[in-house]
PDB file of N, CA and C in Angstrom:
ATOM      1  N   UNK A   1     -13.861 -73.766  74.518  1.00  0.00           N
ATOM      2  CA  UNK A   1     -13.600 -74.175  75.884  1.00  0.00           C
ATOM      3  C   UNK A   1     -12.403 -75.125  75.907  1.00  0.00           C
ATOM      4  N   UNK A   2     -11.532 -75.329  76.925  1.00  0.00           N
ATOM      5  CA  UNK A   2     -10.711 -75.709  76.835  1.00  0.00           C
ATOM      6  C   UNK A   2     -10.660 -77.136  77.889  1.00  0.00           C
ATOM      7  N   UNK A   3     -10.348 -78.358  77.517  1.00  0.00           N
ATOM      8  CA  UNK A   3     -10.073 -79.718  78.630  1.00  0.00           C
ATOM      9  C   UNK A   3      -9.424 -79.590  79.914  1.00  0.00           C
ATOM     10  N   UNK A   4      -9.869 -79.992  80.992  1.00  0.00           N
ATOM     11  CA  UNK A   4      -8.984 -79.575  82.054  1.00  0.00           C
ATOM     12  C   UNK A   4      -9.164 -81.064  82.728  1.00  0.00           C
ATOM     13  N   UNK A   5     -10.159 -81.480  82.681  1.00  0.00           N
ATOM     14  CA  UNK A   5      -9.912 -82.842  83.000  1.00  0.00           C
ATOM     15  C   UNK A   5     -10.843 -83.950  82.744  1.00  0.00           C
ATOM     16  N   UNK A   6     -10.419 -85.339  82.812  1.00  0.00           N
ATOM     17  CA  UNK A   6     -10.826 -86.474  82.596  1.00  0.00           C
ATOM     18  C   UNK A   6     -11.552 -87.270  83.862  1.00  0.00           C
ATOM     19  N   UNK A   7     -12.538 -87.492  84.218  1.00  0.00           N
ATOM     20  CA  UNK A   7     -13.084 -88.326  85.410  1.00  0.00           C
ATOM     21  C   UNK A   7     -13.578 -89.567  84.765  1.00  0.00           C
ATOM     22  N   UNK A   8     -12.579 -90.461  85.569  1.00  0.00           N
ATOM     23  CA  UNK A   8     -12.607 -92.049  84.679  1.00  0.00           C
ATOM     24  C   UNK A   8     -14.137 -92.907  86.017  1.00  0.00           C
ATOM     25  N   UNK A   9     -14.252 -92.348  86.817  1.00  0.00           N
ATOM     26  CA  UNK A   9     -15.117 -92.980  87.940  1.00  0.00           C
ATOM     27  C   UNK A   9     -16.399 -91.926  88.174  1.00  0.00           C
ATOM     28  N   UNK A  10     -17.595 -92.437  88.055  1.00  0.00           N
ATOM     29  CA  UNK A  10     -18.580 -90.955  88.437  1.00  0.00           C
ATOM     30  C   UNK A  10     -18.328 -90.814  89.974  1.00  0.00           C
ATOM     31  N   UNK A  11     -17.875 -91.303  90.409  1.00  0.00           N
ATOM     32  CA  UNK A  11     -17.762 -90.544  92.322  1.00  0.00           C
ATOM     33  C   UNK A  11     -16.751 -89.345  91.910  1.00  0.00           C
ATOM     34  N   UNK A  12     -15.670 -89.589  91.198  1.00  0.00           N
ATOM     35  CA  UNK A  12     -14.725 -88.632  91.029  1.00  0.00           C
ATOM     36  C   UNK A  12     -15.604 -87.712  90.089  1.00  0.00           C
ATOM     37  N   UNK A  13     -16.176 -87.736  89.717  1.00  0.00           N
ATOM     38  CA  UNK A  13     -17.001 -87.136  88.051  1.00  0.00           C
ATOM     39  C   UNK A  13     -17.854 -85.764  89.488  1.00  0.00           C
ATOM     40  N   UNK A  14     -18.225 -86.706  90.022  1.00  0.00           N
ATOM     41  CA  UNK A  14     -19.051 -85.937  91.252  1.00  0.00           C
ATOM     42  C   UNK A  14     -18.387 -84.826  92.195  1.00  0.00           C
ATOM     43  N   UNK A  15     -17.761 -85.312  92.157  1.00  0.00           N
ATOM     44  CA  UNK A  15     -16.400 -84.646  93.591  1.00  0.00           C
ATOM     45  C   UNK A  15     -16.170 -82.910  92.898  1.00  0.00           C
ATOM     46  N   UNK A  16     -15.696 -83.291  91.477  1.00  0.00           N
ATOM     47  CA  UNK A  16     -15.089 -82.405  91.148  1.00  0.00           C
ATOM     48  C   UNK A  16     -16.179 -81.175  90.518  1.00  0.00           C
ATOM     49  N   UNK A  17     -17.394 -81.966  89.965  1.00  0.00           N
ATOM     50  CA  UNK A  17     -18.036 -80.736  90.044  1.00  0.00           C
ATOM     51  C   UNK A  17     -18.918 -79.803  91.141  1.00  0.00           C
ATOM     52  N   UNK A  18     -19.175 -80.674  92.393  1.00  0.00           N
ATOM     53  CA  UNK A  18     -19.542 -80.113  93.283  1.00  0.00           C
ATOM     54  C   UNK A  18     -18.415 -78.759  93.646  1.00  0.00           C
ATOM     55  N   UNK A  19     -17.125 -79.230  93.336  1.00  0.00           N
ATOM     56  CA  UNK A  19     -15.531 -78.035  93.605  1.00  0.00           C
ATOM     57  C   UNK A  19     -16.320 -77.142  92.684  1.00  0.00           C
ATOM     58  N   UNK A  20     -15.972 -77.289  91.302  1.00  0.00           N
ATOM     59  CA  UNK A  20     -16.347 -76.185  90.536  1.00  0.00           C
ATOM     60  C   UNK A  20     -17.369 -75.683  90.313  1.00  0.00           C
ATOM     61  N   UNK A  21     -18.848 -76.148  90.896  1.00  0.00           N
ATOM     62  CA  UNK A  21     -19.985 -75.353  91.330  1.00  0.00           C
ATOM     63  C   UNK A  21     -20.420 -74.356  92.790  1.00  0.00           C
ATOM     64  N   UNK A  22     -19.379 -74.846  93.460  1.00  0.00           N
ATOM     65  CA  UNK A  22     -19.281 -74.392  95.010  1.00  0.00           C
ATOM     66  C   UNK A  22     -17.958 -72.849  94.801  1.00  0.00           C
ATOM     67  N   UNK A  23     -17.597 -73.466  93.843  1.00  0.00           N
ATOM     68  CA  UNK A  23     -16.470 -71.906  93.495  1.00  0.00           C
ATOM     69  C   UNK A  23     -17.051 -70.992  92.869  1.00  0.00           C
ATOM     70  N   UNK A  24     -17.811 -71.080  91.672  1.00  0.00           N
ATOM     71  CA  UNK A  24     -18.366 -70.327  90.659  1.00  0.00           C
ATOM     72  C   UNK A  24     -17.965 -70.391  89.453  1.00  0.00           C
ATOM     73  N   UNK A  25     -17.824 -71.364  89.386  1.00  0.00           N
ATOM     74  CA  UNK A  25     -16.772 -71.676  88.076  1.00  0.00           C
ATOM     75  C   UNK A  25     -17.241 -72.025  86.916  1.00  0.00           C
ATOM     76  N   UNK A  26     -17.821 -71.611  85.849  1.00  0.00           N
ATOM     77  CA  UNK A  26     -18.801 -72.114  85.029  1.00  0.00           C
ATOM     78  C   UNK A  26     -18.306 -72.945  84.135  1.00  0.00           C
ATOM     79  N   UNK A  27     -18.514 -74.002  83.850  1.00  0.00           N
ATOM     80  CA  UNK A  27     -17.864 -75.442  83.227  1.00  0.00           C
ATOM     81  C   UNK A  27     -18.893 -76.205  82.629  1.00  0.00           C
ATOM     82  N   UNK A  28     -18.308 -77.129  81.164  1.00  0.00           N
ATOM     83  CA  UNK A  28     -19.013 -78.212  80.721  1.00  0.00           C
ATOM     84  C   UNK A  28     -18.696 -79.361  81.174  1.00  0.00           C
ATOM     85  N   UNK A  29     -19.411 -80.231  80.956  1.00  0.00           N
ATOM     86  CA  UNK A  29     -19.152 -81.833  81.205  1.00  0.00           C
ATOM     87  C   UNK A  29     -19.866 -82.764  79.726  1.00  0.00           C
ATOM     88  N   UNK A  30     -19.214 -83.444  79.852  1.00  0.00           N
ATOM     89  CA  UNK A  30     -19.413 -84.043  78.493  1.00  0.00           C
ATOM     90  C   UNK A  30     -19.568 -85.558  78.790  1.00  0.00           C
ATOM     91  N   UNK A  31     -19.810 -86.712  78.613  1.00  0.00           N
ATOM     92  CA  UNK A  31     -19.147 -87.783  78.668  1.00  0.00           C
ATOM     93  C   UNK A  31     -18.467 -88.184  76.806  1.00  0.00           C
ATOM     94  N   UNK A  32     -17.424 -88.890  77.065  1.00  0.00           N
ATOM     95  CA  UNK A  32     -16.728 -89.118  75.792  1.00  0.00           C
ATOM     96  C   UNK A  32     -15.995 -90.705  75.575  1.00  0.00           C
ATOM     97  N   UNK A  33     -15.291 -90.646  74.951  1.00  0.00           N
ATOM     98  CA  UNK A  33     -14.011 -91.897  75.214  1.00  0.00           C
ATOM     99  C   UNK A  33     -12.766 -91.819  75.043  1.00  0.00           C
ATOM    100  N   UNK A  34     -12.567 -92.657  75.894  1.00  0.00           N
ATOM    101  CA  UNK A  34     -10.987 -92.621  76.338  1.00  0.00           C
ATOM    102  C   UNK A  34     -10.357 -93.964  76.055  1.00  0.00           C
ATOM    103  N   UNK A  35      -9.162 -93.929  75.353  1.00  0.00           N
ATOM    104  CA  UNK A  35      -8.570 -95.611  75.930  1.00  0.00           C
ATOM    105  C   UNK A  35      -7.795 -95.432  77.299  1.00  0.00           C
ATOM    106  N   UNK A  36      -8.043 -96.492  77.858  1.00  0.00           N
ATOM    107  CA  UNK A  36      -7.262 -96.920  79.031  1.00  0.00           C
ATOM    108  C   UNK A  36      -7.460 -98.612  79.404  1.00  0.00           C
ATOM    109  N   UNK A  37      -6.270 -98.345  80.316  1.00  0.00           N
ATOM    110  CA  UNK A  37      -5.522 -99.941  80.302  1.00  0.00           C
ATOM    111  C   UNK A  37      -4.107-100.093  80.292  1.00  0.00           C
ATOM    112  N   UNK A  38      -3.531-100.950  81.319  1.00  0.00           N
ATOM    113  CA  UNK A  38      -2.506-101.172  80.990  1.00  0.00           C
ATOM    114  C   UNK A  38      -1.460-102.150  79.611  1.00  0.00           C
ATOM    115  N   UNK A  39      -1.473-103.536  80.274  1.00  0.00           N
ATOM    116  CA  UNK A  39      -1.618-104.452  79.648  1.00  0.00           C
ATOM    117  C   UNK A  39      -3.105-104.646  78.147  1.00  0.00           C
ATOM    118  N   UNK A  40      -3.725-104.763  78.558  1.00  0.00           N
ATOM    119  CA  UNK A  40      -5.230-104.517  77.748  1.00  0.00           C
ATOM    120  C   UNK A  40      -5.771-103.576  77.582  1.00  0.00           C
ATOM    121  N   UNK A  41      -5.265-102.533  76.687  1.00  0.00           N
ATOM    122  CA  UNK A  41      -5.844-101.392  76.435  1.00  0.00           C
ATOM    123  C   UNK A  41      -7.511-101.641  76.037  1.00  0.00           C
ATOM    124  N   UNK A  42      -8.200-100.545  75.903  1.00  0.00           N
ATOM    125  CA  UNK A  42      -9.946-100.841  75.826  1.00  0.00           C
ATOM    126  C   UNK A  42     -10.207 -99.478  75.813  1.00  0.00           C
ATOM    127  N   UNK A  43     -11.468 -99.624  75.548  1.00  0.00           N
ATOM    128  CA  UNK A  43     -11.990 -97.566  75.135  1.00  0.00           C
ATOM    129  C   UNK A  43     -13.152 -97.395  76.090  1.00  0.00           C
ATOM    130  N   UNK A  44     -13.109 -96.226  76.813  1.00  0.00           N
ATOM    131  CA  UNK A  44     -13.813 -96.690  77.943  1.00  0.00           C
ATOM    132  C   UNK A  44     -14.692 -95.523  77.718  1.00  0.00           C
ATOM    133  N   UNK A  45     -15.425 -95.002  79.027  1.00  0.00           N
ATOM    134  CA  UNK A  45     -16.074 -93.609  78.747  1.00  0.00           C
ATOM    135  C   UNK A  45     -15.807 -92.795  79.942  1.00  0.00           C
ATOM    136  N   UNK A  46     -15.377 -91.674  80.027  1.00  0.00           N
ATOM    137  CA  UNK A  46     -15.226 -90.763  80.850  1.00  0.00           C
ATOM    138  C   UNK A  46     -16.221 -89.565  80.693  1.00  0.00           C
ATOM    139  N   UNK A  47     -15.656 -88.528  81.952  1.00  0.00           N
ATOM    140  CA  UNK A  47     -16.568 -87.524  82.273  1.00  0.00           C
ATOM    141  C   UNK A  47     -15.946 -86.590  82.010  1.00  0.00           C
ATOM    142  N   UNK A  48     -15.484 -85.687  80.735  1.00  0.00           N
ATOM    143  CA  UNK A  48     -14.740 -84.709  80.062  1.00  0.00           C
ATOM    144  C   UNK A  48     -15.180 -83.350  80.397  1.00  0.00           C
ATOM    145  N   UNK A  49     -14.206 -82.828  81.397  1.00  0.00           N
ATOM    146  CA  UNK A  49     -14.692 -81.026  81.950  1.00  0.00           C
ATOM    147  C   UNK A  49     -13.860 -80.011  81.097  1.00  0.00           C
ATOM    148  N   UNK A  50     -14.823 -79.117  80.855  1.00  0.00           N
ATOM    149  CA  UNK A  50     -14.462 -78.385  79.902  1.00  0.00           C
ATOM    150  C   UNK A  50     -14.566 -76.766  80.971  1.00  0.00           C
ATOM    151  N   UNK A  51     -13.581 -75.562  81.057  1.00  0.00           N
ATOM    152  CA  UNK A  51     -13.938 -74.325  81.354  1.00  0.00           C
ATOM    153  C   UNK A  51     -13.623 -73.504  80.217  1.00  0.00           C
ATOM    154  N   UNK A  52     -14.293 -71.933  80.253  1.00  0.00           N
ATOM    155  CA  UNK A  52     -13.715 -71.268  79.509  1.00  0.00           C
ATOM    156  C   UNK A  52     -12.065 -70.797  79.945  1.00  0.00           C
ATOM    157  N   UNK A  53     -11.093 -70.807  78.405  1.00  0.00           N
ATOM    158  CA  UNK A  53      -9.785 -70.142  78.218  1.00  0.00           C
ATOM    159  C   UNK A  53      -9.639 -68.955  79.863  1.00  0.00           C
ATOM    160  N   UNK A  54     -10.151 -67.905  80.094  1.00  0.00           N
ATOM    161  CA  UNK A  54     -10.163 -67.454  81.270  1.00  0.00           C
ATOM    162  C   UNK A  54     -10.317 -67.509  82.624  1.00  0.00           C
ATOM    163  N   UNK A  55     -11.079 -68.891  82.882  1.00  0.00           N
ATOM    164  CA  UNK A  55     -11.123 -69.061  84.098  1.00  0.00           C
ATOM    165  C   UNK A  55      -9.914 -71.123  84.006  1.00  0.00           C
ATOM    166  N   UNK A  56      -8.901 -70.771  83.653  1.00  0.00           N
ATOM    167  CA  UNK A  56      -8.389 -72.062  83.601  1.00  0.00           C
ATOM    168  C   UNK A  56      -7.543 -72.152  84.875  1.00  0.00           C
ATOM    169  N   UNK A  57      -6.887 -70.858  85.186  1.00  0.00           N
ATOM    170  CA  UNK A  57      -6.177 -70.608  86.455  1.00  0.00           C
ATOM    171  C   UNK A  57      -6.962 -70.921  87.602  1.00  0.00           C
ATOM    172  N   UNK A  58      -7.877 -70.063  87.595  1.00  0.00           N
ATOM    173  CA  UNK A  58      -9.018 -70.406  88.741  1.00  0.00           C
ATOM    174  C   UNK A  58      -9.159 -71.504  89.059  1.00  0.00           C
ATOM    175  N   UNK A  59     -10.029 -72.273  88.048  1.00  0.00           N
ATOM    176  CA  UNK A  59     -10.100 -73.827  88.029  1.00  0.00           C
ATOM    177  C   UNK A  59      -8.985 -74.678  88.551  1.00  0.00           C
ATOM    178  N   UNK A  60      -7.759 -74.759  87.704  1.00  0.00           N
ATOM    179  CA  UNK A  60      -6.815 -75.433  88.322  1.00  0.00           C
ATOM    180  C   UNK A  60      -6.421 -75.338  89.736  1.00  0.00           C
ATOM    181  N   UNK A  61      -6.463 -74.198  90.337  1.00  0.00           N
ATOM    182  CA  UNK A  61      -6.462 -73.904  92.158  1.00  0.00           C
ATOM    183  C   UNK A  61      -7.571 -74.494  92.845  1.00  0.00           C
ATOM    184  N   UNK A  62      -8.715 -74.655  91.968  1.00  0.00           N
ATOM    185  CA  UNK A  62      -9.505 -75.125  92.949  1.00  0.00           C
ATOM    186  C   UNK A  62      -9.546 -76.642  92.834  1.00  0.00           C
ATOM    187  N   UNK A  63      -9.006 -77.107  91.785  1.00  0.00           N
ATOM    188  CA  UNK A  63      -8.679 -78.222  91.492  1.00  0.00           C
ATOM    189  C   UNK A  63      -7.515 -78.986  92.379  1.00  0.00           C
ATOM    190  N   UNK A  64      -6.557 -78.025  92.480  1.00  0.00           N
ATOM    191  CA  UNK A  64      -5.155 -78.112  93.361  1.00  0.00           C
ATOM    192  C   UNK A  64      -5.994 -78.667  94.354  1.00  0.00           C
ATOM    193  N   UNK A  65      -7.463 -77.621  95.341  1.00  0.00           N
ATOM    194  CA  UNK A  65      -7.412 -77.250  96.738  1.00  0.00           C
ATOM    195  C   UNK A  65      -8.029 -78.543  97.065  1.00  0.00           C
ATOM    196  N   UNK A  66      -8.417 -79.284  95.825  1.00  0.00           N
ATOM    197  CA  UNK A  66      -9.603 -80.209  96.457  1.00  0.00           C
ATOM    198  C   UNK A  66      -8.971 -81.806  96.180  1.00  0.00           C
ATOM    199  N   UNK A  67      -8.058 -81.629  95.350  1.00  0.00           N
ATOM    200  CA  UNK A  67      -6.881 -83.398  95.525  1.00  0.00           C
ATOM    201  C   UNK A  67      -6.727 -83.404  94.186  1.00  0.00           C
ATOM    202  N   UNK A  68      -7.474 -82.639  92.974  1.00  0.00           N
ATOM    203  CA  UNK A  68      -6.774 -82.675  91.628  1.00  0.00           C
ATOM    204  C   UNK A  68      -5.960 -82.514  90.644  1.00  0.00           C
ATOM    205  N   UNK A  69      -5.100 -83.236  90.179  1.00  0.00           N
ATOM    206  CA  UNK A  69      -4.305 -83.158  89.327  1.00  0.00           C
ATOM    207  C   UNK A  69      -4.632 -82.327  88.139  1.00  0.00           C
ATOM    208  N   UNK A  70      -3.953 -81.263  87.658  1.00  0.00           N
ATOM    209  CA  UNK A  70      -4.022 -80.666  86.191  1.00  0.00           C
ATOM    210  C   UNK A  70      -3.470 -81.234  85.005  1.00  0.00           C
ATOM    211  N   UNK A  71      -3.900 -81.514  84.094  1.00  0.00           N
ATOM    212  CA  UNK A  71      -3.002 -82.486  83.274  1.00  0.00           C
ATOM    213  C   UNK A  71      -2.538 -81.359  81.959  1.00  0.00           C
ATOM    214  N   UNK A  72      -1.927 -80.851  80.919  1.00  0.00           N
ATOM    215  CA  UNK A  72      -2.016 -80.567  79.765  1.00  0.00           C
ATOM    216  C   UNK A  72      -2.574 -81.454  78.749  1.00  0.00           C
ATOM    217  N   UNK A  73      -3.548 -81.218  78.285  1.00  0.00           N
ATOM    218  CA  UNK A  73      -4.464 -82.637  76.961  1.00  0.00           C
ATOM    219  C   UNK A  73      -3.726 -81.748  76.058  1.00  0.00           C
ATOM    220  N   UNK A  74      -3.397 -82.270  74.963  1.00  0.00           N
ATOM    221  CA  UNK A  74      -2.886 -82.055  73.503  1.00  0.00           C
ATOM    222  C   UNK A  74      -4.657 -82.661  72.618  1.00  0.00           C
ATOM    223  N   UNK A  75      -4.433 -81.840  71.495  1.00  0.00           N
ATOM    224  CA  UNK A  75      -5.829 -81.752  70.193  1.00  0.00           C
ATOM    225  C   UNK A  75      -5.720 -82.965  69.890  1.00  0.00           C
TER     226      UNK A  75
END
């Protein structure tokens, strides 16, 4: 499965899977860690969405339709 995005807030964690359950979009969620911070970096925990390689297009449009950014994650 491939990363499509990071939800640093559970309201946002929320938002976005209600999108990709209301589409049909079959997806993981994970929680994990992240650093973030500007000045004071720190390791925090996020809400890591995972789709399958084939539905990444999909996802990202519905991602577009609903206020989300697509990011490219590198391994």
């Amino acid at each position: 499965m491939d990363l499509i995005y990071i939800a640093k807030k559970l309201k946002e964690a929320l938002r976005l899977e209600s999108a990709l359950t209301e589409s049909g979009i079959e997806y993981a969620v994970e929680p994990d860690k992240y650093s973030g911070g500007v000045l004071f970096m720190s390791e925090r925990i996020g809400a890591f969405f995972y789709v399958l390689p084939e539905s990444i297009e999909q996802a990202r449009e519905i991602m577009r339709q609903h206020g989300f950014k697509f990011q490219e994650w590198q391994a």
